[in-house]
Protein backbone atom coordinates (compact mmCIF):
# COMPACT_ATOMS: atom_id res chain seq x y z
CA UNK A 1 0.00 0.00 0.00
CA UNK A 2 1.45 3.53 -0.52
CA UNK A 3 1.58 5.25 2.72
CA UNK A 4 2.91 8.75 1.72
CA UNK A 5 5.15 8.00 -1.04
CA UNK A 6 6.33 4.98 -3.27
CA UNK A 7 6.49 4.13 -6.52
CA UNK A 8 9.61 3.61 -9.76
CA UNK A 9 10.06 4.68 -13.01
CA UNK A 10 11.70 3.43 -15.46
CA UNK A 11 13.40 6.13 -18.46
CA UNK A 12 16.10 5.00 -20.83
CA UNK A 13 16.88 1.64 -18.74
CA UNK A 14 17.54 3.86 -15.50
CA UNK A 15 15.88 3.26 -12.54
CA UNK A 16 14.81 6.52 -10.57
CA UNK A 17 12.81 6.45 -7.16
CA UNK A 18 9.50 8.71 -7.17
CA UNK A 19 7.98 10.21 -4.25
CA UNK A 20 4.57 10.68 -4.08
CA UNK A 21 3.56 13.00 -1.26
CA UNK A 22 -0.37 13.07 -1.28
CA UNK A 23 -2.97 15.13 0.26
CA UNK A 24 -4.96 14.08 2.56
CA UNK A 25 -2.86 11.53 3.72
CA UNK A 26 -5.54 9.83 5.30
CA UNK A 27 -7.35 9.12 2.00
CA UNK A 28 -7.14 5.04 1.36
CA UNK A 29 -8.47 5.21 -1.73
CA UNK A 30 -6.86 8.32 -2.74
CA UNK A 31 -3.41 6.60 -2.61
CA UNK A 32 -5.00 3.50 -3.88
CA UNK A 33 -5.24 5.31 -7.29
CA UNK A 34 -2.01 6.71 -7.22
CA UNK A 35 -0.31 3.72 -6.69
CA UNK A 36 -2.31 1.85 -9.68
CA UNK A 37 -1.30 4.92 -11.99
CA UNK A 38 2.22 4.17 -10.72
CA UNK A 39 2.02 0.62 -11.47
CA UNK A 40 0.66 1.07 -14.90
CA UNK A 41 3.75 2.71 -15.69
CA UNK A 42 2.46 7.08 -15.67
CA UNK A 43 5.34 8.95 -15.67
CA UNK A 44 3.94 12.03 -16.06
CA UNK A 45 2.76 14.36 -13.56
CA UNK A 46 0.44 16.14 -15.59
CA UNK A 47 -0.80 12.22 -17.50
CA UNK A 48 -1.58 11.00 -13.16
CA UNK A 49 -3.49 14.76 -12.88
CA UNK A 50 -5.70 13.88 -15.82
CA UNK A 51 -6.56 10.29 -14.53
CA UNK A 52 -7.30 11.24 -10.97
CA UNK A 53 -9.24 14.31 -12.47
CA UNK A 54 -11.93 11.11 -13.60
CA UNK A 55 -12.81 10.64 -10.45
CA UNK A 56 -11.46 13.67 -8.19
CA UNK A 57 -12.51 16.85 -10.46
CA UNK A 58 -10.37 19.50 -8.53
CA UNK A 59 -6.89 16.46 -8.09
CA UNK A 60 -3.65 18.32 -8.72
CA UNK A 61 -0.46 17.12 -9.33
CA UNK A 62 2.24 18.77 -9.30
CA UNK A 63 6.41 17.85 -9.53
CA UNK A 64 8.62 19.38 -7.19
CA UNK A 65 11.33 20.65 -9.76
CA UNK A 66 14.46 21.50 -7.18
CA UNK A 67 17.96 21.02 -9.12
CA UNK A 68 19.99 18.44 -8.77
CA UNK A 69 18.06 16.60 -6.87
CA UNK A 70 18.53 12.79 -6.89
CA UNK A 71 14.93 11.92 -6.71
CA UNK A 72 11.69 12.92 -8.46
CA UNK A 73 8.97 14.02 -6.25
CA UNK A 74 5.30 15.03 -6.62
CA UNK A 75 2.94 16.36 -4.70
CA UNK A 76 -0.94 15.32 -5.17
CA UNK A 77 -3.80 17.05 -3.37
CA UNK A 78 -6.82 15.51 -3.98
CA UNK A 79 -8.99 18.73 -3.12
CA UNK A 80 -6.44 21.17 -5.62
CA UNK A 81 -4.42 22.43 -2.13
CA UNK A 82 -3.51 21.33 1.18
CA UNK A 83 -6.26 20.42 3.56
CA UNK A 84 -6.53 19.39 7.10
CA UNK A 85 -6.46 14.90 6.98
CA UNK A 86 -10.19 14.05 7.50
């Protein structure tokens, strides 16, 4: 299960970690559906904001783009900013 962060891609036979940090963290199936995009290979920030838009209208994602930083991180919020966990 992805807690607050998980997940691999895979780009030109490299292996980079990914980061996931979601909003609320309390949400189950929230992280449920970011972990299945992340299984199914999205790579793309703005491809996982699209797909969670389906069911979450106002999802945001959003990379954290910090130079020369050894791992790619993004930042979901379910509601389209930070709110209290339910």
């Amino acid at each position: 299960m992805l807690s607050r962060s998980s997940g691999h891609r895979v780009q030109l036979g490299v292996v980079t970690a990914l980061t996931v940090v979601r909003n609320p963290a309390n949400d189950d199936e929230f992280a449920k559906a970011i972990e299945e995009l992340l299984a199914e290979g999205v790579t793309r920030a703005s491809d996982a904001q699209g797909r969670l838009r389906e069911r979450w209208p106002r999802a945001v994602v959003r990379p954290r783009e910090l130079s020369a930083e050894p791992t790619r991180v993004w930042y979901a919020y379910r509601e389209g900013r930070w709110i209290p966990a339910d």
